[in-house]
C-alpha atoms as a PDB file:
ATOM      1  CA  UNK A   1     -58.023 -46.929  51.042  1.00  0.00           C
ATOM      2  CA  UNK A   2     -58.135 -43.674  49.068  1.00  0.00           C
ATOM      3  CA  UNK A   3     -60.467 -43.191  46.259  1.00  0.00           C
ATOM      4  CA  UNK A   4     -58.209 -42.755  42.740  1.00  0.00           C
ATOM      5  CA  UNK A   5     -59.900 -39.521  41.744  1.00  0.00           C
ATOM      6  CA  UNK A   6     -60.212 -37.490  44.798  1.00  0.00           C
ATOM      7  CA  UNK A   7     -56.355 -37.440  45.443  1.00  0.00           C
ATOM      8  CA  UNK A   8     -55.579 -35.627  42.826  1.00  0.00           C
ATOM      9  CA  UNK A   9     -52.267 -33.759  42.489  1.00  0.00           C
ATOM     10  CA  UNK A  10     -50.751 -31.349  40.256  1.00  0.00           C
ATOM     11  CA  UNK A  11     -52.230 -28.357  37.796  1.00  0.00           C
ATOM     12  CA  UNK A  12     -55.539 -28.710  36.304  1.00  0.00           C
ATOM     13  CA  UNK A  13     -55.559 -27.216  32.148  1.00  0.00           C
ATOM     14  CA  UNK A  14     -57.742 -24.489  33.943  1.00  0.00           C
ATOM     15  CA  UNK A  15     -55.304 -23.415  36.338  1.00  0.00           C
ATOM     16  CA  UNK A  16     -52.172 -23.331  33.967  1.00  0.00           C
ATOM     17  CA  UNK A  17     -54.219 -20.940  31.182  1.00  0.00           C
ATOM     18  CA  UNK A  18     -55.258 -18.721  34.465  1.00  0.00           C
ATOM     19  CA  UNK A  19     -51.671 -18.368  35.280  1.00  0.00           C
ATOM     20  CA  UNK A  20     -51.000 -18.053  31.906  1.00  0.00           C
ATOM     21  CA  UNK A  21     -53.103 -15.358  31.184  1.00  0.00           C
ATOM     22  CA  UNK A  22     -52.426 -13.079  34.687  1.00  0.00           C
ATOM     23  CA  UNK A  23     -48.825 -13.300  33.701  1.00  0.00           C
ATOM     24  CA  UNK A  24     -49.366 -12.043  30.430  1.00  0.00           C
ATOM     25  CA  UNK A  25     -51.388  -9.582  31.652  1.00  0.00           C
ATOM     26  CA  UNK A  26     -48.190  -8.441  33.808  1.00  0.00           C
ATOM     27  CA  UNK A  27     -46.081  -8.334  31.203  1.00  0.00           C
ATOM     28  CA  UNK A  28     -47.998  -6.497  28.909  1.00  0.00           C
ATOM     29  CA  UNK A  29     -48.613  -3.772  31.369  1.00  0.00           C
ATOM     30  CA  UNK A  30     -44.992  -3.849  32.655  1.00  0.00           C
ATOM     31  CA  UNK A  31     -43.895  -3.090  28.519  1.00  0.00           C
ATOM     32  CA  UNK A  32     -46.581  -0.229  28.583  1.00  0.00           C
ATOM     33  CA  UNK A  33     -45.028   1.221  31.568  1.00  0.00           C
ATOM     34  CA  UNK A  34     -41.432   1.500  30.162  1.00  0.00           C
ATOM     35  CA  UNK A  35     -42.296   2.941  26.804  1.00  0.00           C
ATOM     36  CA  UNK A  36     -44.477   5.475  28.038  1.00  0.00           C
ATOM     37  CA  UNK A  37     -41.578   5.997  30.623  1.00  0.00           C
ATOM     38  CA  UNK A  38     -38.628   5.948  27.136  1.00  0.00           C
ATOM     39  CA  UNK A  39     -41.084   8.575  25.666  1.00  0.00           C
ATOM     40  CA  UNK A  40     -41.739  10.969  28.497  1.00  0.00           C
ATOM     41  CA  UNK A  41     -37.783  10.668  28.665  1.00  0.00           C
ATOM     42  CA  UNK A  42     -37.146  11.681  25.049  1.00  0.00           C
ATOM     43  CA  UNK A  43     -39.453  14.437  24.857  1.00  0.00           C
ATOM     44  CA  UNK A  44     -38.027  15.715  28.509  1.00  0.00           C
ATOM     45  CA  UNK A  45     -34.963  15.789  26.397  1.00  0.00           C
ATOM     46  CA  UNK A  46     -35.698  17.698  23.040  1.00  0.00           C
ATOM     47  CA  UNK A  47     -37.557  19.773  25.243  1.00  0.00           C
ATOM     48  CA  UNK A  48     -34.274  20.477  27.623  1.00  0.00           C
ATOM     49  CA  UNK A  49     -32.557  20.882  24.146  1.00  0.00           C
ATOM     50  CA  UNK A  50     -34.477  23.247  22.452  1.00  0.00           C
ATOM     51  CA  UNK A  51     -34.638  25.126  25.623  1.00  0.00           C
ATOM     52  CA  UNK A  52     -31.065  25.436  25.308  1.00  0.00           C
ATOM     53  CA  UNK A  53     -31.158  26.315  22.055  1.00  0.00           C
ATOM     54  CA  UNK A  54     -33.311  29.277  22.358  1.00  0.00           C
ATOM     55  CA  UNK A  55     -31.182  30.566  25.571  1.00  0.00           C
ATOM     56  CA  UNK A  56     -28.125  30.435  23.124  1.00  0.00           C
ATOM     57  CA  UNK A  57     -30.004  32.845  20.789  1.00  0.00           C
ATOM     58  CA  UNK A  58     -31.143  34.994  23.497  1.00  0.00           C
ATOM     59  CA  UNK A  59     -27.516  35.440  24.437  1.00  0.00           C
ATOM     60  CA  UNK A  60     -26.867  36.387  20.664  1.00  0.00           C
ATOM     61  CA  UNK A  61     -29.014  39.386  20.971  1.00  0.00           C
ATOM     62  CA  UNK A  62     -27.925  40.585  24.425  1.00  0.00           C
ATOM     63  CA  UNK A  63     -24.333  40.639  22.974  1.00  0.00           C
ATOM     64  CA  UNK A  64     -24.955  42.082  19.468  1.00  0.00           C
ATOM     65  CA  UNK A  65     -24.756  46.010  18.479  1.00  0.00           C
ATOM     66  CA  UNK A  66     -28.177  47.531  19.294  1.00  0.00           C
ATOM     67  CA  UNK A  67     -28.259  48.909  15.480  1.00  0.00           C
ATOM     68  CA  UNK A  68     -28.116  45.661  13.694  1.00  0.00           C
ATOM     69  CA  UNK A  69     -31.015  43.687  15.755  1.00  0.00           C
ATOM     70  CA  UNK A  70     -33.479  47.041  16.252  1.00  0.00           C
ATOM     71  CA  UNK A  71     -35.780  47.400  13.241  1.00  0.00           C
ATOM     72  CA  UNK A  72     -35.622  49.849  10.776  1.00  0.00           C
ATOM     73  CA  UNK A  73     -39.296  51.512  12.077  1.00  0.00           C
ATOM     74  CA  UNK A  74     -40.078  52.592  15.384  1.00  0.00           C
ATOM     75  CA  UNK A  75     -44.147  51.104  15.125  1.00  0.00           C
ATOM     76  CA  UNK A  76     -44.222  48.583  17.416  1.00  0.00           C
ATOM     77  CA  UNK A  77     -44.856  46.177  14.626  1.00  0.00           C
ATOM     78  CA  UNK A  78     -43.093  42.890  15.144  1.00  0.00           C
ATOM     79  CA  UNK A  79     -40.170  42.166  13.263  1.00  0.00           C
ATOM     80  CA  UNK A  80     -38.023  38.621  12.541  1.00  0.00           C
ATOM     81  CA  UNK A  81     -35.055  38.353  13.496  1.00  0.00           C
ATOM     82  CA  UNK A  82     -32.314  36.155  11.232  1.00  0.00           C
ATOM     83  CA  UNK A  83     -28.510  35.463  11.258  1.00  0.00           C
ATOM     84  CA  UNK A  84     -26.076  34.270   8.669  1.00  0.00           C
ATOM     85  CA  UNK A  85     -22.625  34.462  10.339  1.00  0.00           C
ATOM     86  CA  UNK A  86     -21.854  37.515  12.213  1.00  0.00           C
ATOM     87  CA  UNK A  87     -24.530  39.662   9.883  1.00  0.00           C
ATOM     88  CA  UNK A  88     -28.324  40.128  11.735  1.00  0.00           C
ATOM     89  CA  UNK A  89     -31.210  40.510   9.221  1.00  0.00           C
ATOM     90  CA  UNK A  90     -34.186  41.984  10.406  1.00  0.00           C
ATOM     91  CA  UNK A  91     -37.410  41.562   8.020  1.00  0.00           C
ATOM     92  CA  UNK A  92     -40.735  42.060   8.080  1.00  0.00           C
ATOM     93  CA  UNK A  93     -41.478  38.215   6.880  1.00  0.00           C
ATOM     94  CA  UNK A  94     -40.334  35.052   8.749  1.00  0.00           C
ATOM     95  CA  UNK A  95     -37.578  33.666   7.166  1.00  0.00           C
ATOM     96  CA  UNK A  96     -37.861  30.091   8.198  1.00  0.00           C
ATOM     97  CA  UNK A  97     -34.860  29.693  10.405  1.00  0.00           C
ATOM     98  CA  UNK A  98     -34.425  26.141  11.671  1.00  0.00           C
ATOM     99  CA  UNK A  99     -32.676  24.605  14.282  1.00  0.00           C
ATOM    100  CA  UNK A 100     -31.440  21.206  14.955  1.00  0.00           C
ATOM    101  CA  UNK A 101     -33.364  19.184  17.779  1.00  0.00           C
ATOM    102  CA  UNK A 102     -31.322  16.350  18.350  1.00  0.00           C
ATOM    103  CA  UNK A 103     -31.433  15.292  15.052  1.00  0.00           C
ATOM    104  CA  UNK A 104     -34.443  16.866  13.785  1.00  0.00           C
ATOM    105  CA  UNK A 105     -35.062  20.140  12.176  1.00  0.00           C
ATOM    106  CA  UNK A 106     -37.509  22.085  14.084  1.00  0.00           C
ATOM    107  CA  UNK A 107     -38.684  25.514  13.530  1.00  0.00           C
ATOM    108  CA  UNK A 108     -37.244  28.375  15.483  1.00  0.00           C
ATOM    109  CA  UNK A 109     -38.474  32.371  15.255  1.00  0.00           C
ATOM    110  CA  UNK A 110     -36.442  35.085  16.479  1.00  0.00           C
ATOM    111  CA  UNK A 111     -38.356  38.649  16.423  1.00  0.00           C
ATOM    112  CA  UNK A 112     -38.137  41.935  17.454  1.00  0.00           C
ATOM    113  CA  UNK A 113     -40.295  44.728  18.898  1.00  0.00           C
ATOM    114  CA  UNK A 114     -39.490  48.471  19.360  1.00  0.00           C
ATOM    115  CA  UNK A 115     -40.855  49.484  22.644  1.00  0.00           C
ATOM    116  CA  UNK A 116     -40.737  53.190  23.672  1.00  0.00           C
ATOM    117  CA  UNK A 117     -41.402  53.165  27.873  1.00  0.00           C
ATOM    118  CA  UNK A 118     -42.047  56.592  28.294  1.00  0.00           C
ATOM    119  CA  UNK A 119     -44.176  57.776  25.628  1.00  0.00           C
ATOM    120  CA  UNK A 120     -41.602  60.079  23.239  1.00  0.00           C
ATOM    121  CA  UNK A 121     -38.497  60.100  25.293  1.00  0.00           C
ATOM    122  CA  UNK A 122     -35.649  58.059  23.333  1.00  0.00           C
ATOM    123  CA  UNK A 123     -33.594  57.557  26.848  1.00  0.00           C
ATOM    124  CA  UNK A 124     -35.807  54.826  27.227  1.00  0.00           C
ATOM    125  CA  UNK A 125     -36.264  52.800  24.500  1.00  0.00           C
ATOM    126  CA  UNK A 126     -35.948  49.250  24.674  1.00  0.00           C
ATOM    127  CA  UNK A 127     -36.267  46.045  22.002  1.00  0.00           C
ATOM    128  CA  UNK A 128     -38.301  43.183  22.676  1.00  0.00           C
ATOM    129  CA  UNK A 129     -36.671  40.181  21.895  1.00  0.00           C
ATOM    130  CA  UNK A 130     -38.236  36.822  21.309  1.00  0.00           C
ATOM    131  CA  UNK A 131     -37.206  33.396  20.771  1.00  0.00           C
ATOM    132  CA  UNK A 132     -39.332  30.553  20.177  1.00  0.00           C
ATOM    133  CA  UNK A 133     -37.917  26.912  19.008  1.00  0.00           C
ATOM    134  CA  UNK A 134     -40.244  23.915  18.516  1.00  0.00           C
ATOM    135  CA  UNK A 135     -39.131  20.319  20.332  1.00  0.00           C
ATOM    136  CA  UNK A 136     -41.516  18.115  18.507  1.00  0.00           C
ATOM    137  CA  UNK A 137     -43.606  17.780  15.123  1.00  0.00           C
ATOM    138  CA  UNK A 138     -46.691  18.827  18.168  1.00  0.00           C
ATOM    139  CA  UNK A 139     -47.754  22.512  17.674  1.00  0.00           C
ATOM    140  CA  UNK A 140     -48.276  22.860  21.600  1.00  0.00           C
ATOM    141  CA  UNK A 141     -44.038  21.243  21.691  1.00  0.00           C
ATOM    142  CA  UNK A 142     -42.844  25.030  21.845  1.00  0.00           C
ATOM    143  CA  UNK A 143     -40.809  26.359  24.421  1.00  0.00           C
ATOM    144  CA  UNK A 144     -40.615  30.306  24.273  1.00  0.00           C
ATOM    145  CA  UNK A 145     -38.356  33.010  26.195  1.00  0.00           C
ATOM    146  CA  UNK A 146     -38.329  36.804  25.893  1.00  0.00           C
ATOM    147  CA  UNK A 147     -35.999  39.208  27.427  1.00  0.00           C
ATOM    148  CA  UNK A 148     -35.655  43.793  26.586  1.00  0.00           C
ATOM    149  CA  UNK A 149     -32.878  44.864  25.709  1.00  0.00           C
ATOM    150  CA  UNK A 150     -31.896  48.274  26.530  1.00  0.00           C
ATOM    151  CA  UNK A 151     -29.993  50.980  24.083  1.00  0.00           C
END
């Protein structure tokens, strides 16, 4: 005949809290996993967005009259760039242009540089354009592009 207590079956209290616990465990890090995963996403996206934005603006200055986006001194000093409508402004003080981040307003800078190629010659003088939008409240969430612009 078999002894009462060593025939034991089922979960001991021990056993159900271990199972417990690794499960929760699991889950935990499973959670972790998809918000980091939703926030890489969302950045990847104002990111993508921005980017777009600043191409659009970009495109603004390859298609505008050379007189209204080249500055008003030939120094190589570093000039902003703003636009209400059709009009460019060009100043010597950033006018706090903002653009809309999916959702957010982020800071965007448009500037200009006079560059002169050849040393005196004005056949080839060329603006430096600039645009810079920031994707998140992060100072390092900037993307940047550049592109000259010939006469």
């Amino acid at each position: 005949m078999k002894n009462a207590r060593t025939s034991r079956s089922g979960a001991s209290l021990v056993e159900v809290v271990m199972a417990i616990l690794i499960l929760s465990i699991l889950a935990i890090a499973g959670a972790a996993s998809m918000h980091l995963s939703r926030s890489a996403t969302l950045a990847q996206r104002d990111r993508r967005t921005a980017l777009e934005i600043a191409n659009g603006r970009i495109e603004d200055t390859r298609v505008a009259a050379y007189g209204s986006i080249s500055p008003f001194a030939q120094n190589y000093n570093i000039y902003y760039l703003s636009r209400t409508g059709a009009n460019w402004r060009v100043t010597s003080a950033d006018p706090g242009e903002k653009a809309v981040v999916n959702g957010r307003q982020r800071a965007m800078q448009t500037t200009v540089q006079y560059v002169d190629i050849d040393g005196g010659s004005s056949s080839y003088d060329v603006l430096r354009l600039m645009v810079s939008v920031r994707y998140h409240a992060n100072t390092s969430s900037v993307v940047a592009l550049e592109t000259l612009r010939a006469r």
